[in-house]
PDB file of N, CA and C in Angstrom:
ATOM      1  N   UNK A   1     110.749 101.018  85.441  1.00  0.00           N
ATOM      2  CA  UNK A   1     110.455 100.518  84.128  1.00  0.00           C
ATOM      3  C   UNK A   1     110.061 101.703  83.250  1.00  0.00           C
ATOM      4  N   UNK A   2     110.738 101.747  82.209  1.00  0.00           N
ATOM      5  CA  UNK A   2     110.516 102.992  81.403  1.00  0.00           C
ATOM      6  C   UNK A   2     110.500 101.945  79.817  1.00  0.00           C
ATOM      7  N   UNK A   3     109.292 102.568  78.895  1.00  0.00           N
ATOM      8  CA  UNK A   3     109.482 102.313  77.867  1.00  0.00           C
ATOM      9  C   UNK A   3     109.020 103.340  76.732  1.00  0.00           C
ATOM     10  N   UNK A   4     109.793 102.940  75.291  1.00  0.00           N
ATOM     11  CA  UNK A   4     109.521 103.522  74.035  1.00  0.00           C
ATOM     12  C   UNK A   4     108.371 103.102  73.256  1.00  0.00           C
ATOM     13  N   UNK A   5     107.410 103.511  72.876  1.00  0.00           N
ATOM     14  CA  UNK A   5     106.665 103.121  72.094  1.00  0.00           C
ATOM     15  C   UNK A   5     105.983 104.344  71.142  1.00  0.00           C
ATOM     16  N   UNK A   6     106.436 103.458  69.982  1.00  0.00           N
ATOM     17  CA  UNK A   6     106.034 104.052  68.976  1.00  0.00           C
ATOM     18  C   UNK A   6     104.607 104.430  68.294  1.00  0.00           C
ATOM     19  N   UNK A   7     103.665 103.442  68.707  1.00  0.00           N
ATOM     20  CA  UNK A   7     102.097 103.469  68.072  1.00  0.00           C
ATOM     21  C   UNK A   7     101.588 103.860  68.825  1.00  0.00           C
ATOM     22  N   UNK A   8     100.424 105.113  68.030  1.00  0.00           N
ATOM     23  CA  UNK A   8      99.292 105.347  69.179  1.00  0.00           C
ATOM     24  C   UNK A   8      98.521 105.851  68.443  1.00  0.00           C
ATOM     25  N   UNK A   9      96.851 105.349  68.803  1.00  0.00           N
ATOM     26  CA  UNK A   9      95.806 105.467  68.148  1.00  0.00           C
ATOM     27  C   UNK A   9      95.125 106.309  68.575  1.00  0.00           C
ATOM     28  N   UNK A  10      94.725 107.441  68.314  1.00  0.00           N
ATOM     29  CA  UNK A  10      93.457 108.185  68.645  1.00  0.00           C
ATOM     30  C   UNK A  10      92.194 107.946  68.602  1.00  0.00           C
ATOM     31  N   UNK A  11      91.493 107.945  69.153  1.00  0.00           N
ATOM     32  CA  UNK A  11      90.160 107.361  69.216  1.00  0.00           C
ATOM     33  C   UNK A  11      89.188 108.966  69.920  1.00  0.00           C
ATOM     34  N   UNK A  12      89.606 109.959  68.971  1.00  0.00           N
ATOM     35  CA  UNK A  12      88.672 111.587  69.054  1.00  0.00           C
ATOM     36  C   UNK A  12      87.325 111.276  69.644  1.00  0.00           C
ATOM     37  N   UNK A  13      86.153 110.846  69.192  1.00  0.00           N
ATOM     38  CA  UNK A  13      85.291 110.709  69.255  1.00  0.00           C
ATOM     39  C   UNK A  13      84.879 109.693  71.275  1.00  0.00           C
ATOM     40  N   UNK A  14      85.734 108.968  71.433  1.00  0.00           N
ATOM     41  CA  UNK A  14      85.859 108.469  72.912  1.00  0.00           C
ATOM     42  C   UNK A  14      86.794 108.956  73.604  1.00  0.00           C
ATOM     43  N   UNK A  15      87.730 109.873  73.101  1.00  0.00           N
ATOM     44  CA  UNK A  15      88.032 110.829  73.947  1.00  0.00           C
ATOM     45  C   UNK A  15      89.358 109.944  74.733  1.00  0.00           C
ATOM     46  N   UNK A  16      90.059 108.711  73.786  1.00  0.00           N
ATOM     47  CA  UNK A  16      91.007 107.796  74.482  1.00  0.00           C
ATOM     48  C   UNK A  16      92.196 107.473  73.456  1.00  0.00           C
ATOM     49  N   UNK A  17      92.967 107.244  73.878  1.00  0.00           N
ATOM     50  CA  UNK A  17      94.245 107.007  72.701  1.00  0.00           C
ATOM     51  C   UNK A  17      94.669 105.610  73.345  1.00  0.00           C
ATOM     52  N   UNK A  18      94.828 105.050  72.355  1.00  0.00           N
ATOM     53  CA  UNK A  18      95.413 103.217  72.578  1.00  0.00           C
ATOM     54  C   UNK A  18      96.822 103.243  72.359  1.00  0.00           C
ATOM     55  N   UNK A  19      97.634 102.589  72.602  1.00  0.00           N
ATOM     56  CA  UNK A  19      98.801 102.166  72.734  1.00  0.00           C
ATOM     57  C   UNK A  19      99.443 101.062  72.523  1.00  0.00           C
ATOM     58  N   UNK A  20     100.400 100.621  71.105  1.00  0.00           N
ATOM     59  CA  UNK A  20     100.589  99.421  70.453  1.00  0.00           C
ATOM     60  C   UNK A  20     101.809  99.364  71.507  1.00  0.00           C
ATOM     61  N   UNK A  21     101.689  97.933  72.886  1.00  0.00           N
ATOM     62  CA  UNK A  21     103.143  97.777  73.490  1.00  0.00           C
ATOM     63  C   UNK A  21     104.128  97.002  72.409  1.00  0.00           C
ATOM     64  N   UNK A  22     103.536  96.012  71.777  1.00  0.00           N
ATOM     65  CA  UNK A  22     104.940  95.020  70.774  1.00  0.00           C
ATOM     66  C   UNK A  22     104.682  94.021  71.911  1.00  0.00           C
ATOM     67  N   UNK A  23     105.286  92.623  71.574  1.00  0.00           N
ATOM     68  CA  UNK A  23     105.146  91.597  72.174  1.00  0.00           C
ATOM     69  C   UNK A  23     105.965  91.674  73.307  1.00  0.00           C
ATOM     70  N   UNK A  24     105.688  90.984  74.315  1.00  0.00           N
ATOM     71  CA  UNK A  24     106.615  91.263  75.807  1.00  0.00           C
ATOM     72  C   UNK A  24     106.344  91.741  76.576  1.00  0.00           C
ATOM     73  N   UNK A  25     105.622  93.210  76.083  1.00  0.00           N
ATOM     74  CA  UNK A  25     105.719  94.194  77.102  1.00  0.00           C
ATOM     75  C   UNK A  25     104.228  94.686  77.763  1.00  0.00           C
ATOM     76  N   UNK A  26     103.502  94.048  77.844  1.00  0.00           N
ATOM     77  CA  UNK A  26     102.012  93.774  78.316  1.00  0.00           C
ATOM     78  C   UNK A  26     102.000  93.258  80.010  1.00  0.00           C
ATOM     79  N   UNK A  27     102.779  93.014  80.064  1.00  0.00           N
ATOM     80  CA  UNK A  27     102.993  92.392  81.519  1.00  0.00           C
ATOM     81  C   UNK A  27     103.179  93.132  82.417  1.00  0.00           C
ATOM     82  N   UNK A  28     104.313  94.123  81.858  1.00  0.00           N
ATOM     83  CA  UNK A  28     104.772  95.308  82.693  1.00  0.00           C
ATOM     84  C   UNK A  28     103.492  96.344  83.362  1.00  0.00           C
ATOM     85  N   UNK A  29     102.134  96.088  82.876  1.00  0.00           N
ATOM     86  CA  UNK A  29     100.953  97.065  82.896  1.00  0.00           C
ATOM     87  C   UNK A  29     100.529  97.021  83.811  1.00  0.00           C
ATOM     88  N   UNK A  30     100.327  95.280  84.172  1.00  0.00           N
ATOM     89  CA  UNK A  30      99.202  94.691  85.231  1.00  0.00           C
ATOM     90  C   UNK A  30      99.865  95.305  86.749  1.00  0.00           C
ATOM     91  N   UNK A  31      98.964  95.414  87.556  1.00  0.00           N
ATOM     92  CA  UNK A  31      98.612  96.192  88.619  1.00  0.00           C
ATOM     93  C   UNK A  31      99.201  97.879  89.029  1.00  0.00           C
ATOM     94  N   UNK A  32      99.224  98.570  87.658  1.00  0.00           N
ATOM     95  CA  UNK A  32      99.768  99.383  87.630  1.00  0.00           C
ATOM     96  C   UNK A  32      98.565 100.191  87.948  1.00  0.00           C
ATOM     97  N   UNK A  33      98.150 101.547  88.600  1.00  0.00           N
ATOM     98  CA  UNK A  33      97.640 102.535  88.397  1.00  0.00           C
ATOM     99  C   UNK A  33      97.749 103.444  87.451  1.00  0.00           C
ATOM    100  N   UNK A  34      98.565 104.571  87.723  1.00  0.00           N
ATOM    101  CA  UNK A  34      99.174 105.272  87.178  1.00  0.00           C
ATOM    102  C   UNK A  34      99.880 105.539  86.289  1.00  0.00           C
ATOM    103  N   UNK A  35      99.890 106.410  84.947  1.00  0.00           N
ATOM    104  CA  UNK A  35     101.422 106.324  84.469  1.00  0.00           C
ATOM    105  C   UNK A  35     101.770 107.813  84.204  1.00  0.00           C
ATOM    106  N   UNK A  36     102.802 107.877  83.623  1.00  0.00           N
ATOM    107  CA  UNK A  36     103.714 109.301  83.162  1.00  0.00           C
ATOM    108  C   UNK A  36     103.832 108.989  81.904  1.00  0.00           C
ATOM    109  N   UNK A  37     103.018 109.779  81.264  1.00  0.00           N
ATOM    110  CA  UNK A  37     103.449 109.778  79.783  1.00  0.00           C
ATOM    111  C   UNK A  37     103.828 110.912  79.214  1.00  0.00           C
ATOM    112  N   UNK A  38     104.966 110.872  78.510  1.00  0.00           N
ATOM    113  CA  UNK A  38     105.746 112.376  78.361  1.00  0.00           C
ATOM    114  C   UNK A  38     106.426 112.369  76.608  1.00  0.00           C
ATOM    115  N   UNK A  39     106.582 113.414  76.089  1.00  0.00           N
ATOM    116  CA  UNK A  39     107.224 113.839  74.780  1.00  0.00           C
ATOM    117  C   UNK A  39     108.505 112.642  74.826  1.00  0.00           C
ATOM    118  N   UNK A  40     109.119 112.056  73.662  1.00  0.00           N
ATOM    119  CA  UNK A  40     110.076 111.428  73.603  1.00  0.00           C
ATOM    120  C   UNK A  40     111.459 112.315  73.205  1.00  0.00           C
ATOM    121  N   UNK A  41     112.347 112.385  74.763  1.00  0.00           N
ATOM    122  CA  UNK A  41     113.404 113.148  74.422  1.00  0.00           C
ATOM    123  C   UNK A  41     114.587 113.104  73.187  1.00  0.00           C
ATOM    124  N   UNK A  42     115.055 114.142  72.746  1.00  0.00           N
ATOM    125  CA  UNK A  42     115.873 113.575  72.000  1.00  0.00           C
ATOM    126  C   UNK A  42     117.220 112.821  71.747  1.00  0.00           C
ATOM    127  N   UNK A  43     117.554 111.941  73.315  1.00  0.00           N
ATOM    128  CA  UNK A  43     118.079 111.051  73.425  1.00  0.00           C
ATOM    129  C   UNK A  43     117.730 110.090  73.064  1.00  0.00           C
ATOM    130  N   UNK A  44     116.265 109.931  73.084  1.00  0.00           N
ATOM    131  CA  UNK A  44     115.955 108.529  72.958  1.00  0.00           C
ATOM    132  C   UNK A  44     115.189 108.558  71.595  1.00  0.00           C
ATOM    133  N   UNK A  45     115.988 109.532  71.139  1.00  0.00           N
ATOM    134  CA  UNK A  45     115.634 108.936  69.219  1.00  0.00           C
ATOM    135  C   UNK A  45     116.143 107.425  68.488  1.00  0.00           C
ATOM    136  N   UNK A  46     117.391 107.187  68.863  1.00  0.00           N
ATOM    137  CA  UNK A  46     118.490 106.309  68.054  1.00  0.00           C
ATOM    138  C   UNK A  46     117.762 105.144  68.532  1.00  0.00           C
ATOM    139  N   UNK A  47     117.191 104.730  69.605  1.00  0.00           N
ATOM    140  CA  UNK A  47     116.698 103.445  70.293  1.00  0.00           C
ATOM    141  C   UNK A  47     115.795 103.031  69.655  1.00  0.00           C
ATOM    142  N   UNK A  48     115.599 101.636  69.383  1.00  0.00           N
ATOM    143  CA  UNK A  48     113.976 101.214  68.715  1.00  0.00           C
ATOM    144  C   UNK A  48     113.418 100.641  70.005  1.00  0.00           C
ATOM    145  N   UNK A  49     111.711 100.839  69.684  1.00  0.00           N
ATOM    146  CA  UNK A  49     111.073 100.906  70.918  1.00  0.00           C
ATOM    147  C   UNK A  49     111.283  99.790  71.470  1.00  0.00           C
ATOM    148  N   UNK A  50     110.532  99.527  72.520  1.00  0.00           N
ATOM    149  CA  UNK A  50     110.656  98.627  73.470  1.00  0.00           C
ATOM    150  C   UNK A  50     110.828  98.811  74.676  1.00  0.00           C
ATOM    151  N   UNK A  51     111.025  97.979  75.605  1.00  0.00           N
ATOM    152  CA  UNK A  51     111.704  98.177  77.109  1.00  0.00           C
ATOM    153  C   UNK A  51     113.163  99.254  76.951  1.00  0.00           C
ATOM    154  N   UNK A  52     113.144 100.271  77.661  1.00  0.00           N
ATOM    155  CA  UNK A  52     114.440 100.641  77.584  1.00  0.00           C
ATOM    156  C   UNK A  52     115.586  99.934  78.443  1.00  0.00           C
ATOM    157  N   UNK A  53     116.949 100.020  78.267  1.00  0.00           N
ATOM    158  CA  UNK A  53     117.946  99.255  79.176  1.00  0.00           C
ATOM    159  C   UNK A  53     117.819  99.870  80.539  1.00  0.00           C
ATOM    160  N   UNK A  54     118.591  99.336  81.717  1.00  0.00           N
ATOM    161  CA  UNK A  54     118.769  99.977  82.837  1.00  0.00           C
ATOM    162  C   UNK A  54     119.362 101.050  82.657  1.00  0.00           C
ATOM    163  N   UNK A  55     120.287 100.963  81.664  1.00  0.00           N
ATOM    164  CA  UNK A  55     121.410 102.265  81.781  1.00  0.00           C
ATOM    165  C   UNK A  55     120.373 103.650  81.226  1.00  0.00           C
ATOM    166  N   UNK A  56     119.108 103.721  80.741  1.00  0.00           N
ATOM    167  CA  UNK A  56     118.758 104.277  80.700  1.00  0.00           C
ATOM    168  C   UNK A  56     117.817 104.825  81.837  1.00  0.00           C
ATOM    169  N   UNK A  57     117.720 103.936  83.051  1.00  0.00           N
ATOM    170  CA  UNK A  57     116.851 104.749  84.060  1.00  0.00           C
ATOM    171  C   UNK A  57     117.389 105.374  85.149  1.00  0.00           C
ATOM    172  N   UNK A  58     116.486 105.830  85.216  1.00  0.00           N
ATOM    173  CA  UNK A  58     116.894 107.238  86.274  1.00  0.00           C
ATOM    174  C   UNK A  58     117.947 106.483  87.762  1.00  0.00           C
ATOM    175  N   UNK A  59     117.322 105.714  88.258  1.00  0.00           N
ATOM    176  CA  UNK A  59     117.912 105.355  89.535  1.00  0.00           C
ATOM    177  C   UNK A  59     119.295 104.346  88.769  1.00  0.00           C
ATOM    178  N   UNK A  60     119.435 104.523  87.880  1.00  0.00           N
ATOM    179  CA  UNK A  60     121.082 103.445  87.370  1.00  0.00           C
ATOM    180  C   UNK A  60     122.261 104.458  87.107  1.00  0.00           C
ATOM    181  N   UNK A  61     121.357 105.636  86.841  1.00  0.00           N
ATOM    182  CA  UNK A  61     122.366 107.266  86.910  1.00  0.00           C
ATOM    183  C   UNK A  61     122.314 107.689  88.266  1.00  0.00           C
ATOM    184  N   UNK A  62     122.038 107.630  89.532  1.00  0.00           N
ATOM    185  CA  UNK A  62     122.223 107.538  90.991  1.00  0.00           C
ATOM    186  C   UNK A  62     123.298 107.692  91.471  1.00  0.00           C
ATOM    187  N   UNK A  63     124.497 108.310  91.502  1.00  0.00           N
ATOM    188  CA  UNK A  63     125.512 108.040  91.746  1.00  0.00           C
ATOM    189  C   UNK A  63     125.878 107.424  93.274  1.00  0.00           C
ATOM    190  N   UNK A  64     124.615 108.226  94.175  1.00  0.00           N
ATOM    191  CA  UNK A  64     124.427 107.696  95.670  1.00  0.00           C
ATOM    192  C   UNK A  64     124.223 106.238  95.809  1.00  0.00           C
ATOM    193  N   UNK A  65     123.284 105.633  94.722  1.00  0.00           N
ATOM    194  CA  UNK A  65     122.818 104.431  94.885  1.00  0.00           C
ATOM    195  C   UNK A  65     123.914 103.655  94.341  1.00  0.00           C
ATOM    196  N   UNK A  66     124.262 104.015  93.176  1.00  0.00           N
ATOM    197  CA  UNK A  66     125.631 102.996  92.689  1.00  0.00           C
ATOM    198  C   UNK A  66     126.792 102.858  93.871  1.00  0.00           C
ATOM    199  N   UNK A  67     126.875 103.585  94.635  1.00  0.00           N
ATOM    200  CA  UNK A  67     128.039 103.930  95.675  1.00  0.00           C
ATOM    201  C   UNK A  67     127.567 102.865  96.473  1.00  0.00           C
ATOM    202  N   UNK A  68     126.321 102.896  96.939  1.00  0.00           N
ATOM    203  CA  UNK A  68     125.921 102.274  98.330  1.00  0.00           C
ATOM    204  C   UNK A  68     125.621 100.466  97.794  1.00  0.00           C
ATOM    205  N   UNK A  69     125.233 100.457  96.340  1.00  0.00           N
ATOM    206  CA  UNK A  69     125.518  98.985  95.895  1.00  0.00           C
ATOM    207  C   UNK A  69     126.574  98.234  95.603  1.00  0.00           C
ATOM    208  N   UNK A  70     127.559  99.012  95.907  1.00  0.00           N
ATOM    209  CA  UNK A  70     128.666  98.727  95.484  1.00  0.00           C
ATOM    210  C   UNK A  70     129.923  98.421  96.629  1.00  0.00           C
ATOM    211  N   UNK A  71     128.961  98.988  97.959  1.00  0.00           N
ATOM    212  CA  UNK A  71     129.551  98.798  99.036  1.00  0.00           C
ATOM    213  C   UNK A  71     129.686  97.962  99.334  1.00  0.00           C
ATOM    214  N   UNK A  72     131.032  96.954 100.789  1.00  0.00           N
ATOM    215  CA  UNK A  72     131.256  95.502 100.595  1.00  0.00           C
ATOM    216  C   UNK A  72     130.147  95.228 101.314  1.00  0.00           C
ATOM    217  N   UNK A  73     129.906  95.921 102.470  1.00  0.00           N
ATOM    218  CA  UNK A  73     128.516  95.598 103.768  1.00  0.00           C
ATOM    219  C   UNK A  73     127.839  94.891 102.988  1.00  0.00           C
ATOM    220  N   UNK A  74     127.323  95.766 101.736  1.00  0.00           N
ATOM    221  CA  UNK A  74     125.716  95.137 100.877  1.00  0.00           C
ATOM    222  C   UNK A  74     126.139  94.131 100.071  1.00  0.00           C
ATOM    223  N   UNK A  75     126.896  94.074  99.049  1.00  0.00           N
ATOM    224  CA  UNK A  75     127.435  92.890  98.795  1.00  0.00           C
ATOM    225  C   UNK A  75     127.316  91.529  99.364  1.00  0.00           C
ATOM    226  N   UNK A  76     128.200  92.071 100.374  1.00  0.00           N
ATOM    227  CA  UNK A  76     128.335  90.916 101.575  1.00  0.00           C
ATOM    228  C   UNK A  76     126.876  90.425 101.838  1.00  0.00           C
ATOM    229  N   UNK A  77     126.188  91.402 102.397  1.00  0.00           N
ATOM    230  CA  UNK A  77     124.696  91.279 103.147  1.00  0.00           C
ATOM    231  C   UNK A  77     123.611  90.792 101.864  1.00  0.00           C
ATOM    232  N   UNK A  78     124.148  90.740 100.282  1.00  0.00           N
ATOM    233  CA  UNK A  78     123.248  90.354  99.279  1.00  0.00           C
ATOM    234  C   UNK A  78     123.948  88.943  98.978  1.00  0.00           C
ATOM    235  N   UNK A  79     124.743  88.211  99.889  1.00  0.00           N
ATOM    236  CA  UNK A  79     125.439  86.987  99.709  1.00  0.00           C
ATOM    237  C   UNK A  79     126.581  87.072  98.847  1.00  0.00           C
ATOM    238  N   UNK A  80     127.320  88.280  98.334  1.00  0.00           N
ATOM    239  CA  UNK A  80     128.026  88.142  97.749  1.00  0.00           C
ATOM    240  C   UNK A  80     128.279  88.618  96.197  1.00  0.00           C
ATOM    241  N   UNK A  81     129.325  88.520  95.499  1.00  0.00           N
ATOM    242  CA  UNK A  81     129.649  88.832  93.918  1.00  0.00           C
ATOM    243  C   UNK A  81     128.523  88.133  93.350  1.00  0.00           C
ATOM    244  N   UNK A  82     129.249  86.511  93.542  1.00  0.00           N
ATOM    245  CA  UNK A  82     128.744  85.984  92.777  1.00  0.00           C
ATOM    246  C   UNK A  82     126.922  85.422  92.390  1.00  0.00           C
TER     247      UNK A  82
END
């Protein structure tokens, strides 16, 4: 789960910055520890915030993993296409 977000509040004096998610995306938080918060590349200028798509995460660019999901075994063994 990777997302864009645009708002963020400084709060200097407590030494904490807040983070406006937008509706939806509050859910994604709960039992999370950790996060990675990093500069917004300049790919992901054109996007308005939010959840990003799959095609934007790392394991959907996998070429190993697309190979091995795509195999009939797993298919088969995930019940199928459909």
């Amino acid at each position: 789960m990777r997302m864009l977000l645009t708002t963020s509040y400084l709060q200097r004096d407590l030494g904490i910055v807040l983070l406006r998610l937008g509706s939806g995306l509050l859910h994604y938080f709960s039992g999370h520890g950790r996060l990675l918060i990093a500069p917004e590349p300049e790919e992901y200028k054109p996007p308005p915030s939010g959840l990003l798509p799959a095609v934007n995460q790392h394991l959907s660019a996998d070429s190993w993993l697309s190979s091995f999901l795509l195999h009939e075994r797993v298919i088969d063994a995930a019940g199928g296409v459909s």
